[in-house]
C-alpha atoms as a PDB file:
ATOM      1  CA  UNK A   1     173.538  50.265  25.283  1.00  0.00           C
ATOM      2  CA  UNK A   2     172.154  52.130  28.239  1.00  0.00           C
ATOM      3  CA  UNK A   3     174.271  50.655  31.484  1.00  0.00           C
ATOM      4  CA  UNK A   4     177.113  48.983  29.426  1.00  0.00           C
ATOM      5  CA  UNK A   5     175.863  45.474  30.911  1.00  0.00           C
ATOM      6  CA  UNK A   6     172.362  44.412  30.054  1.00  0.00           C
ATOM      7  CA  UNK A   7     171.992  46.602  27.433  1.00  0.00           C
ATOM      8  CA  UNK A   8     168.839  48.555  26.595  1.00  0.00           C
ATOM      9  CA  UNK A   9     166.729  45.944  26.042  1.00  0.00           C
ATOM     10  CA  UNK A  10     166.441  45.653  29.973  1.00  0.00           C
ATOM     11  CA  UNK A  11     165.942  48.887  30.958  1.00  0.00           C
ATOM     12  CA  UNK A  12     163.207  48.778  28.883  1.00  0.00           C
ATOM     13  CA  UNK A  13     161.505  46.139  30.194  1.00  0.00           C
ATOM     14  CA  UNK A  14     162.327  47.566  33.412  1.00  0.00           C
ATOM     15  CA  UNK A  15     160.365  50.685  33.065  1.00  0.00           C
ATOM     16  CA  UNK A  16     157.459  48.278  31.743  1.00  0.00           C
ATOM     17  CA  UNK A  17     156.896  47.117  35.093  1.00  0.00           C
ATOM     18  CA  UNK A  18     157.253  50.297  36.958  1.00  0.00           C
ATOM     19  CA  UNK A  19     154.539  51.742  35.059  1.00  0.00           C
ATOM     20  CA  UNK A  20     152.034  48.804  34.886  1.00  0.00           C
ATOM     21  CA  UNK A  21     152.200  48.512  38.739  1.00  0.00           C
ATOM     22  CA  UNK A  22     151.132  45.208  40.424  1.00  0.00           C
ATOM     23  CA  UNK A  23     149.092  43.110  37.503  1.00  0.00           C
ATOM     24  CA  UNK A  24     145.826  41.455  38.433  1.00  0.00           C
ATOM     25  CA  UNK A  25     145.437  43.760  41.913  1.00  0.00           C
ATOM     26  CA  UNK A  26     141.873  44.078  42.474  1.00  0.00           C
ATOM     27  CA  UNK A  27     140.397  46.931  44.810  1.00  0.00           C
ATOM     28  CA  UNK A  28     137.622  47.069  46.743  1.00  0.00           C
ATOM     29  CA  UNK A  29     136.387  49.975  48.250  1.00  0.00           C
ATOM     30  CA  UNK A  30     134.178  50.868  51.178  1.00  0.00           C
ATOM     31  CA  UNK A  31     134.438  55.020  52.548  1.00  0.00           C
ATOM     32  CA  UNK A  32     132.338  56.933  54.234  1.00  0.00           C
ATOM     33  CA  UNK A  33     132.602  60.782  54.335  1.00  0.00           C
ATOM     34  CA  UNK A  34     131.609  62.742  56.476  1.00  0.00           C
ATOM     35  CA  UNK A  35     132.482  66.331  58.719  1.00  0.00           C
ATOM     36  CA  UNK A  36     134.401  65.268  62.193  1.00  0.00           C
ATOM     37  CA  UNK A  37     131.661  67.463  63.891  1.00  0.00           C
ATOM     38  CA  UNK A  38     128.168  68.993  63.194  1.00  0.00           C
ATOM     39  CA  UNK A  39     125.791  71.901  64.485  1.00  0.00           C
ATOM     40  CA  UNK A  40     122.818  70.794  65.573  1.00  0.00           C
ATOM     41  CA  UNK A  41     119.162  71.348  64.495  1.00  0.00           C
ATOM     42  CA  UNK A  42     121.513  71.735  60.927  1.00  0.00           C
ATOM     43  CA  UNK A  43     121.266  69.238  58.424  1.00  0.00           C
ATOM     44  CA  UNK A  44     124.662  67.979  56.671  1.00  0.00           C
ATOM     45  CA  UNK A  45     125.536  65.329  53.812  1.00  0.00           C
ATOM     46  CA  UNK A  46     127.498  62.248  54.318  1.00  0.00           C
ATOM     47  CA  UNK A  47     128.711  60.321  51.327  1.00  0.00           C
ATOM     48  CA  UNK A  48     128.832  56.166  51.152  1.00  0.00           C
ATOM     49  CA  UNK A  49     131.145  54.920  48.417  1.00  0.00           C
ATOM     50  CA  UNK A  50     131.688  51.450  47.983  1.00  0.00           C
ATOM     51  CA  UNK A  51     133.191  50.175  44.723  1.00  0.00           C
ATOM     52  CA  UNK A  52     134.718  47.014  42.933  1.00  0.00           C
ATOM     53  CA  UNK A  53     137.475  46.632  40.093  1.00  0.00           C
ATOM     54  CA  UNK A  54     137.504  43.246  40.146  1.00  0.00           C
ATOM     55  CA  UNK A  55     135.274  42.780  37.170  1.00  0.00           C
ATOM     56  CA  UNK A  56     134.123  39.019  35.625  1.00  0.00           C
ATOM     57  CA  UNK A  57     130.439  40.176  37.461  1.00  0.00           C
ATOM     58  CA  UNK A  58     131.657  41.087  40.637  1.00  0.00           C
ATOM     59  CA  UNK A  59     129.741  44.124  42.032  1.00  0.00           C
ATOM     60  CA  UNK A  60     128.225  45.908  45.001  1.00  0.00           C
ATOM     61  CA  UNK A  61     125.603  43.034  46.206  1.00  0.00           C
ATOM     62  CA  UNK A  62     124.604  44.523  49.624  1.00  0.00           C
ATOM     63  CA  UNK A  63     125.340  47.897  50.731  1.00  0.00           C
ATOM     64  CA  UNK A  64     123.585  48.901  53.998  1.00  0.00           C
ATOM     65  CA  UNK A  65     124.025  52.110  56.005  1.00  0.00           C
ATOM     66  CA  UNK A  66     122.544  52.986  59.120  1.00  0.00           C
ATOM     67  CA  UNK A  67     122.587  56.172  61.645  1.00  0.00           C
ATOM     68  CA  UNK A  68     122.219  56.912  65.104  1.00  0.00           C
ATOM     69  CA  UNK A  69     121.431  60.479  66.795  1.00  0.00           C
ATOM     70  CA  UNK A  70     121.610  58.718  70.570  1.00  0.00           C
ATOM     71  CA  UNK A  71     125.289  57.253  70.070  1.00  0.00           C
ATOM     72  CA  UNK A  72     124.477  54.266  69.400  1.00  0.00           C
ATOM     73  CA  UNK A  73     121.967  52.654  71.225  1.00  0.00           C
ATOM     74  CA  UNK A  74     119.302  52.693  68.302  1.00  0.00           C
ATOM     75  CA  UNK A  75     120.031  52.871  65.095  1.00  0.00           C
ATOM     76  CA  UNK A  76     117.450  54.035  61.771  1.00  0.00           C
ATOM     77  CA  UNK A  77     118.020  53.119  58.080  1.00  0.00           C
ATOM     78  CA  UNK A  78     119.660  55.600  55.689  1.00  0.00           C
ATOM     79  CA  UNK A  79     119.607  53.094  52.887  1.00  0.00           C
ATOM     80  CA  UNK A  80     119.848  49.434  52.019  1.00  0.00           C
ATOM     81  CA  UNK A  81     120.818  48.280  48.603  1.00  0.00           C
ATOM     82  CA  UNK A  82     120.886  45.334  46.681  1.00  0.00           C
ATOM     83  CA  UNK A  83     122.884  44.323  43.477  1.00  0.00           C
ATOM     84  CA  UNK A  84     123.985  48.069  42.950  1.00  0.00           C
ATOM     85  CA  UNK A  85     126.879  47.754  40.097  1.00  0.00           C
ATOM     86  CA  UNK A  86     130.635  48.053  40.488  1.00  0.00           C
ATOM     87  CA  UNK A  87     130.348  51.286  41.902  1.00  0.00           C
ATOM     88  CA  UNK A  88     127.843  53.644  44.138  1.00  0.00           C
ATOM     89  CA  UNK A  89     128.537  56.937  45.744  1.00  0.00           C
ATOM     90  CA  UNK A  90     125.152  57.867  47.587  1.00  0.00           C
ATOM     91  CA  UNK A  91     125.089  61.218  49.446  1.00  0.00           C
ATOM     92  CA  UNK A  92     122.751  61.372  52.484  1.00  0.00           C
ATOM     93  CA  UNK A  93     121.117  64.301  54.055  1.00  0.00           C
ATOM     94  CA  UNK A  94     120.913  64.052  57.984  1.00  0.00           C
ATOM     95  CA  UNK A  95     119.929  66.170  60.257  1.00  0.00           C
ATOM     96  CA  UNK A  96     121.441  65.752  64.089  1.00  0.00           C
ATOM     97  CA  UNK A  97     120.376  65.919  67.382  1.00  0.00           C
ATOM     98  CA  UNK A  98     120.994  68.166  70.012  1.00  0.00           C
ATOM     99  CA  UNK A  99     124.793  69.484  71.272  1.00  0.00           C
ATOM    100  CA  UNK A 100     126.516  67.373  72.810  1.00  0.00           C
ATOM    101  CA  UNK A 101     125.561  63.917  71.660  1.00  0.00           C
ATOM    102  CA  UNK A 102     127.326  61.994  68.917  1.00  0.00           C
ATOM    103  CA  UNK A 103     126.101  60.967  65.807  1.00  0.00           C
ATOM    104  CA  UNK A 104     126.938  57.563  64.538  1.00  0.00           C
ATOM    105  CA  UNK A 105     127.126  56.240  60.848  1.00  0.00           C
ATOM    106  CA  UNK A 106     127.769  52.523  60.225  1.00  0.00           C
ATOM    107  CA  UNK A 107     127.488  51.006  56.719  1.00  0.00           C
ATOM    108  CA  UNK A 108     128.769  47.656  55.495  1.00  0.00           C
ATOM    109  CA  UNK A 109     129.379  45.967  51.883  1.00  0.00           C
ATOM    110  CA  UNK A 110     129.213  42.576  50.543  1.00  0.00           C
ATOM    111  CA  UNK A 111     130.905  42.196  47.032  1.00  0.00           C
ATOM    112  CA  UNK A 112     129.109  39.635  45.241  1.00  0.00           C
ATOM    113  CA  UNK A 113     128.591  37.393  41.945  1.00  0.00           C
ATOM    114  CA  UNK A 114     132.552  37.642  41.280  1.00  0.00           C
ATOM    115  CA  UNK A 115     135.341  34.910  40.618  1.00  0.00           C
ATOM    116  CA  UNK A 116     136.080  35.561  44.358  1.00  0.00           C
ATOM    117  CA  UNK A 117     132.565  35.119  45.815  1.00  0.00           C
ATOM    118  CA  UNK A 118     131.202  36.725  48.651  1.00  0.00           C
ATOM    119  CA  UNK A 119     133.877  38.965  50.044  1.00  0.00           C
ATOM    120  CA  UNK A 120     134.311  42.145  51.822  1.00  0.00           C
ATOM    121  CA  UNK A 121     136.295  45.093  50.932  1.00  0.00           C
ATOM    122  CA  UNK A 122     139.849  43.157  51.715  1.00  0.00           C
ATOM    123  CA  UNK A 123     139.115  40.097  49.306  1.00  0.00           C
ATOM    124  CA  UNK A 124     138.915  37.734  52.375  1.00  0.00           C
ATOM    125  CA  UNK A 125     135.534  35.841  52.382  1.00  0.00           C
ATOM    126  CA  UNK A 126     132.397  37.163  54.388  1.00  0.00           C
ATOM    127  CA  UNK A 127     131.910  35.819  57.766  1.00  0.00           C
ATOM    128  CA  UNK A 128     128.126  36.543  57.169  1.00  0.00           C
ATOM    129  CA  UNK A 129     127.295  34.865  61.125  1.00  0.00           C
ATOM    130  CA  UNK A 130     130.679  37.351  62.746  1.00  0.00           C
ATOM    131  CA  UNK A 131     131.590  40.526  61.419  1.00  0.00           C
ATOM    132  CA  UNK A 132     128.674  40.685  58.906  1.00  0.00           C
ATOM    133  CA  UNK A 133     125.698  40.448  61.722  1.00  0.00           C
ATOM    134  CA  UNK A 134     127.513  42.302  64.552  1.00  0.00           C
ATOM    135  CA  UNK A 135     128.270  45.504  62.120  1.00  0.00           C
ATOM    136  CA  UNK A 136     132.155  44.733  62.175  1.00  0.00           C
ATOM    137  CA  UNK A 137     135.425  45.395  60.221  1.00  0.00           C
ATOM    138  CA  UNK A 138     135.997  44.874  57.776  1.00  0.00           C
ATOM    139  CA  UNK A 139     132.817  43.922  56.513  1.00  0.00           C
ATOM    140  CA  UNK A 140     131.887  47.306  58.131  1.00  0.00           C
ATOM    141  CA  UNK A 141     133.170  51.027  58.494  1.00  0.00           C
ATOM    142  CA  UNK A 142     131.678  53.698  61.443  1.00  0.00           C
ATOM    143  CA  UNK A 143     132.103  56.871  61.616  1.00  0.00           C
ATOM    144  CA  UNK A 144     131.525  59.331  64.496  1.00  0.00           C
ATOM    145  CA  UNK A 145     130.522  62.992  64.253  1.00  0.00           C
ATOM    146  CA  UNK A 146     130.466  65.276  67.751  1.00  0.00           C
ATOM    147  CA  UNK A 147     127.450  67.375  67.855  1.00  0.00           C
ATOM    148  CA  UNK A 148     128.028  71.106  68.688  1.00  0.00           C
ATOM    149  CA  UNK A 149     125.961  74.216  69.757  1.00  0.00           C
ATOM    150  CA  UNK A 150     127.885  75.918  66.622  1.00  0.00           C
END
């Protein structure tokens, strides 16, 4: 016996469930990396990750990122992606404007073809006419980067 009361046999399955963690917790993923500030006229890499766990086909349907050198007012492509796996880390090189502005990063994820449906990176179902369209959370994450002289 181990505590004198419930024996060993409970503190075993005790320390079972500490190290399995919560069973059936799915994570979804959606990051973007990038520096807090930039030179400009110098190019830097920004990384997407978006990833699934979930598994029984659920994967990466949509994953679209997007840029803007003018804060925000127009926005270019970096990427769009379609049925991309589980998991995608995609680096991007960009080059900024001048110092001063802001750069902007958006991207957004729609995990797809799972027990679960569409969904975005909480589980909860896409609201593909809301937060979808309008570049939202949580379908969405944005980042901002300040633009200096150096």
């Amino acid at each position: 016996m181990i505590n004198g009361r419930g024996g060993w046999r409970n503190s075993v399955w005790l320390i079972a469930l500490l190290w399995l963690g919560p069973v059936g917790a799915v994570e979804r993923e959606l990051r973007i990396e990038a520096p807090a500030s930039v030179v400009a006229g110098q190019s830097f890499t920004a990384v997407i990750t978006a990833r699934t766990d979930a598994g029984q086909g659920e994967q990466v349907g949509f994953l679209h990122a997007e840029w803007s050198v003018d804060g925000g007012k127009t926005w270019k492509p970096i990427f769009y992606l379609e049925r991309a796996g589980p998991r995608v880390t995609q680096p991007a090189s960009l080059t900024p404007g001048s110092a001063g502005s802001t750069v902007k990063l958006r991207v957004r994820a729609a995990f797809r073809d799972g027990l679960a449906g569409d969904v975005d990176y909480n589980g909860a179902a896409l609201r593909w006419h809301e937060s979808w369209a309008e570049w939202r959370e949580p379908a969405a994450r944005h980042a901002s980067l300040v633009v200096t002289a150096r």
